[in-house]
Protein backbone atom coordinates (compact mmCIF):
# COMPACT_ATOMS: atom_id res chain seq x y z
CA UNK A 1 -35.80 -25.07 -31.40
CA UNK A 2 -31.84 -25.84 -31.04
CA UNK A 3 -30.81 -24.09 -27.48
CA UNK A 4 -29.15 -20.36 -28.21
CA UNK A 5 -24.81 -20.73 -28.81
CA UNK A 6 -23.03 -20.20 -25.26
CA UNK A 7 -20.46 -17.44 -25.20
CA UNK A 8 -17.60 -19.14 -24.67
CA UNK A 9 -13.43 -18.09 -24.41
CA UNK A 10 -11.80 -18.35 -27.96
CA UNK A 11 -10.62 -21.58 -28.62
CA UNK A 12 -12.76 -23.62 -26.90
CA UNK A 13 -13.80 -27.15 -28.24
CA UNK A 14 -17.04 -28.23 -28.17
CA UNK A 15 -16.06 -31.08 -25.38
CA UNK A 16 -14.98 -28.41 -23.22
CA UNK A 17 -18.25 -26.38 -24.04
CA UNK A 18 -20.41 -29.15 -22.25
CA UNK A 19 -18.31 -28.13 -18.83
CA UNK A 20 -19.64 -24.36 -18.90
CA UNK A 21 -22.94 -23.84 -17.52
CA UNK A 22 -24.43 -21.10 -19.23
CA UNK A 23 -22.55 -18.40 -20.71
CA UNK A 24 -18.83 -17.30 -19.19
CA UNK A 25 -20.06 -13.75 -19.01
CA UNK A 26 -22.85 -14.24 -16.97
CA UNK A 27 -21.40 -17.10 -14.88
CA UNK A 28 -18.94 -15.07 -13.11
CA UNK A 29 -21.06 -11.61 -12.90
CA UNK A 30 -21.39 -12.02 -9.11
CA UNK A 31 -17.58 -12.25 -8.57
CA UNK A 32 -16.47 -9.62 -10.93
CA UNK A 33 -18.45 -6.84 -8.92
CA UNK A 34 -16.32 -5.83 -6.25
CA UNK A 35 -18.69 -5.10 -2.86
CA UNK A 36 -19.00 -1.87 -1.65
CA UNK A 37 -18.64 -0.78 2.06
CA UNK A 38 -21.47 0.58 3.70
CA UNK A 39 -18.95 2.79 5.29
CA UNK A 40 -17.24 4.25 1.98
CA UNK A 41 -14.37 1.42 1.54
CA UNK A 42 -15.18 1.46 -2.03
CA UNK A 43 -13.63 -1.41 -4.28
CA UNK A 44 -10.71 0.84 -6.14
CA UNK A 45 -8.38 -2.10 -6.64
CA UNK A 46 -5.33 -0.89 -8.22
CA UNK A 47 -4.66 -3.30 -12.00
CA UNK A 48 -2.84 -7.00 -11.46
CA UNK A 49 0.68 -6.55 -11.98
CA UNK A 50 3.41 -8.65 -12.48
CA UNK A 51 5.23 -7.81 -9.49
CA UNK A 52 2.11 -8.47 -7.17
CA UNK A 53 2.60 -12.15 -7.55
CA UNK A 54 1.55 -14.57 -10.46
CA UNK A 55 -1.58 -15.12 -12.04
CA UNK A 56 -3.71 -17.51 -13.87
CA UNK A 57 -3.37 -15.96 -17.27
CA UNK A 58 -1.24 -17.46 -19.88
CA UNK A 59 0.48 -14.45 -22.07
CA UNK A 60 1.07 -14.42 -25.51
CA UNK A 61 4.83 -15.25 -26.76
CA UNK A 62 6.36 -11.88 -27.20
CA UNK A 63 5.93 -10.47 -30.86
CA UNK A 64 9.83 -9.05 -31.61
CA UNK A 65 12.27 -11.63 -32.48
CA UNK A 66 14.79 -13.28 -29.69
CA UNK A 67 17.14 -15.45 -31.41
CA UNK A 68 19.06 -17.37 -28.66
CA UNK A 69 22.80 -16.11 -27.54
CA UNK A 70 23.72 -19.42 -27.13
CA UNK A 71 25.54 -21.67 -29.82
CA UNK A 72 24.24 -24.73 -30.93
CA UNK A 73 26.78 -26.70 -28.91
CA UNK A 74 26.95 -26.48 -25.18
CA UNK A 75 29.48 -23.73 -23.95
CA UNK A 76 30.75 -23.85 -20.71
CA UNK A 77 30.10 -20.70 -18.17
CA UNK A 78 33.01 -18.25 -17.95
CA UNK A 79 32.86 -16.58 -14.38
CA UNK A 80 33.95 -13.00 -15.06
CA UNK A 81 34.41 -10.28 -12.42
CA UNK A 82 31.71 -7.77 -12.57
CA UNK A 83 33.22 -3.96 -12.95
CA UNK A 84 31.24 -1.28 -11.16
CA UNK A 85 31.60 0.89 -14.85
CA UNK A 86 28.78 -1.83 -16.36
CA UNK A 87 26.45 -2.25 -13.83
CA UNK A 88 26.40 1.38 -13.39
CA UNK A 89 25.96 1.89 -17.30
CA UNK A 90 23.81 -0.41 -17.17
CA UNK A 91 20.92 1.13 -14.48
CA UNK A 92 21.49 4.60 -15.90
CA UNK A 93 20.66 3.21 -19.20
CA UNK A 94 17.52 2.27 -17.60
CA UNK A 95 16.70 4.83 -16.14
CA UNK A 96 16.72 7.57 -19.01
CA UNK A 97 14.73 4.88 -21.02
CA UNK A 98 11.65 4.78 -18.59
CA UNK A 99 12.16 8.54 -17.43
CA UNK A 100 9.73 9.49 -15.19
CA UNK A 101 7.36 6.90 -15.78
CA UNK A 102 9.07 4.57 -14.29
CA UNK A 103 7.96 0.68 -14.88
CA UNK A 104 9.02 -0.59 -11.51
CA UNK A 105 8.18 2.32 -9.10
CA UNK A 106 9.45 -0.11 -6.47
CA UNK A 107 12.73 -0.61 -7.53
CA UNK A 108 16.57 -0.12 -5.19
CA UNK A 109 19.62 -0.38 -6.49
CA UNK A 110 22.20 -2.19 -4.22
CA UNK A 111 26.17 -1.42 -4.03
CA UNK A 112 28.54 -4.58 -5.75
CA UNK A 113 29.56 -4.50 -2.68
CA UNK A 114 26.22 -4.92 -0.05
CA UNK A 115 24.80 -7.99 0.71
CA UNK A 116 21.26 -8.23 -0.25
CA UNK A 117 20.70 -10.81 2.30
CA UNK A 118 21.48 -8.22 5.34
CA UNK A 119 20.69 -4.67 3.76
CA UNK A 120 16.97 -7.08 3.35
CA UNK A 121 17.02 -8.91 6.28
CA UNK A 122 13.52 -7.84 6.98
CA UNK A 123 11.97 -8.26 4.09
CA UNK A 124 10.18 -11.72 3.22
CA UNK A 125 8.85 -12.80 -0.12
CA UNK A 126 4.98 -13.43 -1.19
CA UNK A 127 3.53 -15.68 -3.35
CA UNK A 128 0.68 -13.35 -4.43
CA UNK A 129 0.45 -9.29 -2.29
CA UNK A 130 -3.36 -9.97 -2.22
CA UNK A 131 -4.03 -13.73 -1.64
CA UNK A 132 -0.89 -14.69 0.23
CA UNK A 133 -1.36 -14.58 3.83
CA UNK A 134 0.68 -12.32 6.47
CA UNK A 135 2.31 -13.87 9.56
CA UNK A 136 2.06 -11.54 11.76
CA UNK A 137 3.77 -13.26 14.29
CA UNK A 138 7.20 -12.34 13.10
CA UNK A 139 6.18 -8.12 13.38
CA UNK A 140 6.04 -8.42 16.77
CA UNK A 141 9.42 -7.37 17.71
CA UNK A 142 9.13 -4.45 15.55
CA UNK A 143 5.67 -3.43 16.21
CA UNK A 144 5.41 0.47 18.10
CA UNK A 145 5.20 0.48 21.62
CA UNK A 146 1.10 -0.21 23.32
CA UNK A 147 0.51 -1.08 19.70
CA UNK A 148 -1.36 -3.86 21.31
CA UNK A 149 -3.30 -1.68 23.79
CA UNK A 150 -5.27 0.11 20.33
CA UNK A 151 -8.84 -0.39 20.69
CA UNK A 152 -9.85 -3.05 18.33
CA UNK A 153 -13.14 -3.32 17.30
CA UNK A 154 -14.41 -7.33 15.72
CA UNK A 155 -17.56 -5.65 14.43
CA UNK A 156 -17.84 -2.49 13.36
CA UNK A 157 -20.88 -2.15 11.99
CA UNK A 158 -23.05 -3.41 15.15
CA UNK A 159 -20.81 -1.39 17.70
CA UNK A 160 -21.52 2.09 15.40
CA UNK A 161 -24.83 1.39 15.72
CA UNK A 162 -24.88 0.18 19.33
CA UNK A 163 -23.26 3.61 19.91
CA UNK A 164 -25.51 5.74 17.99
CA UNK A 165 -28.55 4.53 19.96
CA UNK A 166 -26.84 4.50 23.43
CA UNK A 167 -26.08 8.57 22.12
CA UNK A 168 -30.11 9.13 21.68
CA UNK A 169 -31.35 7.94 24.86
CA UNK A 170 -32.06 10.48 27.51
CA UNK A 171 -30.12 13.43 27.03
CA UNK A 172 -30.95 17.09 27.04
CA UNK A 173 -33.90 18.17 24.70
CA UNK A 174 -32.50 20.68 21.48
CA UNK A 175 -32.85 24.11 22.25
CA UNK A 176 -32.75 24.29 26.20
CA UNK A 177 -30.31 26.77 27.87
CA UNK A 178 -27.69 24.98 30.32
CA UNK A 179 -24.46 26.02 31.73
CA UNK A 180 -21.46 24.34 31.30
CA UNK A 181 -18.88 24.11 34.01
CA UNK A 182 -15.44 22.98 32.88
CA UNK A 183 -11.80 21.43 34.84
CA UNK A 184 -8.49 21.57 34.05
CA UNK A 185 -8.91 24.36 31.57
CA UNK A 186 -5.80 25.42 30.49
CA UNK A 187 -4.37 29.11 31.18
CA UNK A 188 -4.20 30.06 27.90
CA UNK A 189 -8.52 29.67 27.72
CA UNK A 190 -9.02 31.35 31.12
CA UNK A 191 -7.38 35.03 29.33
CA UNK A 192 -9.30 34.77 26.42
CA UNK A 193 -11.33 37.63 24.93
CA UNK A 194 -14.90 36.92 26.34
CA UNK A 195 -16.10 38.10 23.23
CA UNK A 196 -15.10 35.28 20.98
CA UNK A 197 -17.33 32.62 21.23
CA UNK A 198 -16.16 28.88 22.23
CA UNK A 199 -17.16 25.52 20.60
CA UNK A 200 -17.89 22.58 22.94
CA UNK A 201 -18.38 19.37 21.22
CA UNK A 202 -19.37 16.27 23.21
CA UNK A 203 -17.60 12.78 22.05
CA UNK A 204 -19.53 9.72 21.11
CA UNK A 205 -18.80 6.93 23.52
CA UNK A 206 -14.90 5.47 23.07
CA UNK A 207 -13.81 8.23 20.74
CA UNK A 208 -11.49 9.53 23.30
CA UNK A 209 -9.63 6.18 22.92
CA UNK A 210 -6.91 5.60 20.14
CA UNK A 211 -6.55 3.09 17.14
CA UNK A 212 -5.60 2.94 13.89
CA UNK A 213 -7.91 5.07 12.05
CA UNK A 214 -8.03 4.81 7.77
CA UNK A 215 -9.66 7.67 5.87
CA UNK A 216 -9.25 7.86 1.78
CA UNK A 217 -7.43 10.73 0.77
CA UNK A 218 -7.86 12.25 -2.82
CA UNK A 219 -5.44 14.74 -4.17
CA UNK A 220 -6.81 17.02 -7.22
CA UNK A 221 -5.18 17.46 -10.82
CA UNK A 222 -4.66 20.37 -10.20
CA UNK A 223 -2.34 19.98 -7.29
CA UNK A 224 1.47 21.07 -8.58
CA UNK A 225 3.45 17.89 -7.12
CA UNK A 226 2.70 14.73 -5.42
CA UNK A 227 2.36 14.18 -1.96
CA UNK A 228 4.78 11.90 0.02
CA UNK A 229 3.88 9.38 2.35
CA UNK A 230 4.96 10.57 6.00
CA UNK A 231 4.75 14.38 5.09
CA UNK A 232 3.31 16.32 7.55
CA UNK A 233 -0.42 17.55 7.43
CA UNK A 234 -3.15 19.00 9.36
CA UNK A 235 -6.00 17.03 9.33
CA UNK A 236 -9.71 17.79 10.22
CA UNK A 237 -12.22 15.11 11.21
CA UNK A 238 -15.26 16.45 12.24
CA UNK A 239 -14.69 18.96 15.11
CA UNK A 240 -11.35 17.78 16.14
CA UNK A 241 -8.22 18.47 14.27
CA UNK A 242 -4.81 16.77 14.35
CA UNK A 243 -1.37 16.80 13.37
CA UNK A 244 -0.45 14.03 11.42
CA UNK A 245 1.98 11.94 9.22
CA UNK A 246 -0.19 9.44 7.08
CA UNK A 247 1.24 6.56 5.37
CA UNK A 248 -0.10 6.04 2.34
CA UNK A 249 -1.42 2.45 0.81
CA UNK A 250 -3.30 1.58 -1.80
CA UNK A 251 -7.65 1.45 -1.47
CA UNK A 252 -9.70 -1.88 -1.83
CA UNK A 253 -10.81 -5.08 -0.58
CA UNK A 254 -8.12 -7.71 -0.13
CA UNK A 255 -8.50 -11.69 0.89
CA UNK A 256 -5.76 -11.20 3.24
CA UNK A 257 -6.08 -7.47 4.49
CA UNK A 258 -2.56 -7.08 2.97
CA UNK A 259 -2.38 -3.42 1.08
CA UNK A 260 0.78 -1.73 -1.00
CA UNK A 261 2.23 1.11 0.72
CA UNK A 262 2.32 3.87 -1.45
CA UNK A 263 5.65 6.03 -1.20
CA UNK A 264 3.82 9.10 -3.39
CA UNK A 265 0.60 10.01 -4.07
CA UNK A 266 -0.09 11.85 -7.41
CA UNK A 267 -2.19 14.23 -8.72
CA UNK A 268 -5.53 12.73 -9.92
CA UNK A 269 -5.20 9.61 -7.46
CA UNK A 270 -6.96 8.03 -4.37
CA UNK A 271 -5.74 6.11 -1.47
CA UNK A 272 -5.69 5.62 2.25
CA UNK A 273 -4.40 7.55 4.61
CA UNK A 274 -3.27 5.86 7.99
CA UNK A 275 -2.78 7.20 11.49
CA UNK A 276 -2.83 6.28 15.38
CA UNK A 277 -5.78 8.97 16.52
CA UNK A 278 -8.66 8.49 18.43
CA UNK A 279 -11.65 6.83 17.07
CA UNK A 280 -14.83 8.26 14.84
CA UNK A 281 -17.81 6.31 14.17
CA UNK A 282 -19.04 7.33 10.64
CA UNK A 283 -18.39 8.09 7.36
CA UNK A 284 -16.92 11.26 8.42
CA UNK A 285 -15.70 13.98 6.05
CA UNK A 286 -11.98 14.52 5.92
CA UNK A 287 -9.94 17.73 5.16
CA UNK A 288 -6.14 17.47 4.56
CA UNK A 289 -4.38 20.92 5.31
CA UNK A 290 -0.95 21.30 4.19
CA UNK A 291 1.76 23.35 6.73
CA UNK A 292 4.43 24.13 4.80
CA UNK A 293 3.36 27.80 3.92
CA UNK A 294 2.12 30.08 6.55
CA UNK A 295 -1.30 29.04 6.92
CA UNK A 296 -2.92 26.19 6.35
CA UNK A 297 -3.73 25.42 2.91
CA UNK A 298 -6.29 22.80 1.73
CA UNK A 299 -4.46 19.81 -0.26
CA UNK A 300 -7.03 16.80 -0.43
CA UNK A 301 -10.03 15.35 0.94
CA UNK A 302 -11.83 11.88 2.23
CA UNK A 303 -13.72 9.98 4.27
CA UNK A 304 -13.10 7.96 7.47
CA UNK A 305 -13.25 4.44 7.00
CA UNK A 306 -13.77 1.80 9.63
CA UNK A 307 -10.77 1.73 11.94
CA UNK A 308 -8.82 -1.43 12.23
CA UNK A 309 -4.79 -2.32 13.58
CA UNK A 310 -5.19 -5.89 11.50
CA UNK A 311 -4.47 -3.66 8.28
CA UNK A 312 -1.40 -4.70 7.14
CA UNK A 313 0.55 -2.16 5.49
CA UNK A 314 3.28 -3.84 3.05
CA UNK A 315 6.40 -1.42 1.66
CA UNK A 316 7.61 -3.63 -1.11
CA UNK A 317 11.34 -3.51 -2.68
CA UNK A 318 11.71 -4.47 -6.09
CA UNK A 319 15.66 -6.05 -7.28
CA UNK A 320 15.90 -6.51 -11.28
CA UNK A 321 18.12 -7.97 -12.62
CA UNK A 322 19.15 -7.98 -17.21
CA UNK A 323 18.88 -11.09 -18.69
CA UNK A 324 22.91 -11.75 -19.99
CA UNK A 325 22.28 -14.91 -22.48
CA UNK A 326 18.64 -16.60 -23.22
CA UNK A 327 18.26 -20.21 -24.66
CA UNK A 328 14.45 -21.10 -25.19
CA UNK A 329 13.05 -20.70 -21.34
CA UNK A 330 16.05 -21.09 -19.87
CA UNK A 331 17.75 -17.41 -19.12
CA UNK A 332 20.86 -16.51 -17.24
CA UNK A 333 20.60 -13.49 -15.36
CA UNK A 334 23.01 -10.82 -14.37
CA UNK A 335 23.24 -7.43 -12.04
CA UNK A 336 20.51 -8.68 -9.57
CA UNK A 337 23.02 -10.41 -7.05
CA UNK A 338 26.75 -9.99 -6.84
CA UNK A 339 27.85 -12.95 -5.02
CA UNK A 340 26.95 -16.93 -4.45
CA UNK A 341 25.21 -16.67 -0.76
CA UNK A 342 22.77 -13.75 -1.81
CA UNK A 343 21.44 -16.06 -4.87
CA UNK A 344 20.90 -19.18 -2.47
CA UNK A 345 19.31 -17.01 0.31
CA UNK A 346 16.90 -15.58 -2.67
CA UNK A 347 16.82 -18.84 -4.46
CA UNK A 348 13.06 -19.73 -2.90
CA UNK A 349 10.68 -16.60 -4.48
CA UNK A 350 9.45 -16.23 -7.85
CA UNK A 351 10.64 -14.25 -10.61
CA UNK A 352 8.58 -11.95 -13.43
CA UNK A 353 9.80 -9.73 -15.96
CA UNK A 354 7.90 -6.34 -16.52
CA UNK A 355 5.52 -7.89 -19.62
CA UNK A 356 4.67 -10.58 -17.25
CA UNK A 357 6.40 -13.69 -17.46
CA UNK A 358 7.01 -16.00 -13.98
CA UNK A 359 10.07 -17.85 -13.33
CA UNK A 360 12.14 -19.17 -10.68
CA UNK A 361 16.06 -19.58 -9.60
CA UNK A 362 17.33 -22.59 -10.88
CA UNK A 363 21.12 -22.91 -10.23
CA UNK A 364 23.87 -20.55 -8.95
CA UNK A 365 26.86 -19.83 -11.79
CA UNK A 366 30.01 -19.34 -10.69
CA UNK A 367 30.60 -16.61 -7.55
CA UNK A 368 29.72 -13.10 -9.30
CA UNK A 369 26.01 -13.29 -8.61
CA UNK A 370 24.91 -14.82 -12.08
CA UNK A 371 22.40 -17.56 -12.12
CA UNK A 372 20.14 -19.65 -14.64
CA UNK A 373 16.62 -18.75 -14.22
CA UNK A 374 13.81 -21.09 -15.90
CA UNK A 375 10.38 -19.21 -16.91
CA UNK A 376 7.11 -19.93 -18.64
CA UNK A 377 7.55 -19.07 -21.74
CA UNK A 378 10.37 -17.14 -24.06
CA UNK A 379 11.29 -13.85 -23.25
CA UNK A 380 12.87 -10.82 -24.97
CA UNK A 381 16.47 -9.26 -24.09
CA UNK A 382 15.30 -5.97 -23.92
CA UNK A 383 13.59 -7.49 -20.53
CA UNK A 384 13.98 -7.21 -16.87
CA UNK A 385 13.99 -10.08 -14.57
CA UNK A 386 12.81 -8.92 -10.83
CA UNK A 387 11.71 -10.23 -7.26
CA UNK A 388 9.49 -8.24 -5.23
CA UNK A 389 10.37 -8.55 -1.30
CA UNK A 390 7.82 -6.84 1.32
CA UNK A 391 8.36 -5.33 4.86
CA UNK A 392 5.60 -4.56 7.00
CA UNK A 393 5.61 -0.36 8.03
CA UNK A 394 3.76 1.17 10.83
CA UNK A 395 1.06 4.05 11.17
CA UNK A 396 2.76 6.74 13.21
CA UNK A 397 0.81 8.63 16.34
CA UNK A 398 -1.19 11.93 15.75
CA UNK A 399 -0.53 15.03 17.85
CA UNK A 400 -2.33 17.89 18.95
CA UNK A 401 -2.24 21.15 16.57
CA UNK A 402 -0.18 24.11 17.72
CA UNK A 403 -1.45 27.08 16.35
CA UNK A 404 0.58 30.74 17.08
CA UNK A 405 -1.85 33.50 17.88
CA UNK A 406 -0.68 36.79 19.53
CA UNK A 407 2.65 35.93 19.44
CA UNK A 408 2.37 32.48 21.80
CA UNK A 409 1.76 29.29 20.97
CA UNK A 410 -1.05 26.75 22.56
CA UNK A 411 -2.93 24.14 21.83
CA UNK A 412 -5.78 23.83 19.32
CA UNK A 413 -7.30 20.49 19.85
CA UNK A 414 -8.11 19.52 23.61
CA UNK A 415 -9.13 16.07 24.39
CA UNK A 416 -10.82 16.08 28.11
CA UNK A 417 -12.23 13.19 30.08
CA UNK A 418 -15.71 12.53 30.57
CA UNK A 419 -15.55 13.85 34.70
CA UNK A 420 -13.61 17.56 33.48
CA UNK A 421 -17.05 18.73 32.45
């Protein structure tokens, strides 16, 4: 009997069949399942966009007509000022088209009159946000102060379980009476009602020591706005509660350990939530408590995920740019640079266009910021040519929550050393 027909990609000859083993489905199964952390890290890679870098995949030519703006014979360029009346028409024209949906979340506007190679200065460019590596090297100067002193820990997975059987050995059985002398206690403690009863919790070894601890956060539909990064929020990790300001990034499993920061997170979505705090082994549930009313309100959930200071958090910056005449793949762009120097200093990253065509910076045009721009394949003039430029941001330090009771204020998380009990 003749062997079964392979599934193969469209358009593939039978020479090239003889290269596949087996069919293209099942050859790559392994590689399309994204793994799934023991610890809750699940694989909730955000879809491949343009902006994230370019990919393998060759798009379709675009189906509307683009009949070229140039003449048959060669014209020569005429350098003509730029007035701040277009490029302002221009972006607001934009703007009411995409509304609140907007196609390139990421996206600044820059003044005629700003240099992009200054107001950017600390931005670099990426080949690809999730393949490209990060040199961390050049952080350094901007990194927060002890950033290096975080406890760091190579592998998590053996040191949980190293301290979860150090935590069983010996101990006091369940259910014997003991009393519990404490030092330092704080004045506010000593003139409490002896009728309220007090929690002690005892701390796994190292969690009284910082790092950089990740937990997913999940906001509801039903929540009534989004939730910006670096708002502040009242978070509970176990027994322990904090005060914190999370920046927000998006969830997965990257080559590179290189994640999106996420300026809002919206109703119905799921990200991570990053903060300086000290350490909790586990898949620990998480409780996000907003502060802005007079209580604390629930606002989202998660789970801790394993802590780590190598996460690189990436804000990226998008500059677009409207293509002004198009010949074949050859495109001169406008309103993306205003001046000579800014093109040159950009003239190294790659180009895309929102339906996800790559290019690149070929030449400079005259000293208004125009400049030809060569691309794989035709695109339309209702377009946008962009770059995407990244800058490494920084998980800020939790504090202790202040609660007001009676009319004072005092502390409601206390973190004692090991010899104050």
């Amino acid at each position: 009997m003749p062997p079964p027909p392979k599934k193969l990609p469209k358009g593939t000859s039978s020479y090239q069949a003889a290269w596949f083993l087996g069919d293209v489905s099942d050859s790559y199964s392994d590689d399309d399942q994204e793994p799934v952390d023991e610890e809750g890290d699940l694989a909730m890679d955000e879809a491949f966009l343009p902006q994230d870098g370019p990919t393998a995949t060759i798009l379709p030519e675009p189906t509307e007509a683009t009949p070229s703006e140039y003449p048959a014979e060669t014209e020569a360029f005429v350098d003509t000022p730029l007035a701040d009346e277009d490029v302002n028409e221009y972006r607001s024209s934009r703007k009411t088209s995409a509304g609140e949906d907007l196609e390139f979340p990421d996206e600044i506007e820059l003044h005629p009159n700003v240099l992009a190679r200054e107001r950017l200065a600390r931005y670099r460019g990426l080949r690809s946000l999730k393949t490209s590596t990060w040199d961390t090297s050049y952080d350094k100067p901007h990194e927060p102060e002890d950033y290096d002193r975080l406890l760091r820990i190579p592998d998590y997975r053996a040191a949980r379980k190293s301290v979860v059987n150090d935590t069983l050995v010996g101990g006091i059985s369940p259910g014997t009476r003991v009393s519990v002398h404490l030092r330092n206690v704080p004045s506010h403690f000593q003139h409490q009602d002896r009728r309220q009863p007090l929690t002690a919790v005892a701390l796994l070894k190292h969690e009284q020591k910082r790092t950089v601890v990740h937990a997913t956060i999940s906001l509801p539909n039903s929540s009534p706005s989004p939730l910006p990064s670096k708002c502040e929020l009242l978070v509970q990790i176990g027994s322990r509660r904090f005060v914190v300001n999370p920046q927000f990034s998006q969830s997965g499993n990257t080559s590179n350990d290189v994640h999106k920061y996420l300026r809002f997170l919206h109703p119905g979505q799921t990200a991570v939530a990053s903060f300086i705090a000290p350490v909790t082994w586990g898949s620990v549930p998480v409780l996000y408590f907003s502060l802005s009313s007079a209580s604390p309100a629930l606002t989202a959930t998660g789970t801790v995920l394993p802590p780590s200071p190598s996460r690189v958090l990436t804000k990226r910056v998008i500059l677009t740019g409207h293509p002004y005449k198009i010949h074949k793949k050859l495109v001169t762009v406008r309103y993306m640079f205003f001046n000579t120097q800014d093109v040159d200093y950009f003239k190294a990253l790659r180009l895309f266009t929102k339906r996800g065509r790559q290019g690149f910076i070929k030449e400079s045009l005259g000293t208004h910021g125009y400049f030809k721009a060569v691309f794989d394949g035709r695109i339309s003039p209702m377009d946008a040519v962009g770059i995407s430029l990244y800058k490494r941001v920084w998980p800020r330090s939790a504090r202790a929550w202040r609660s007001v009771e009676s009319g004072e204020e005092h502390e409601g998380e206390i973190l004692m050393r090991n010899n104050d009990i």
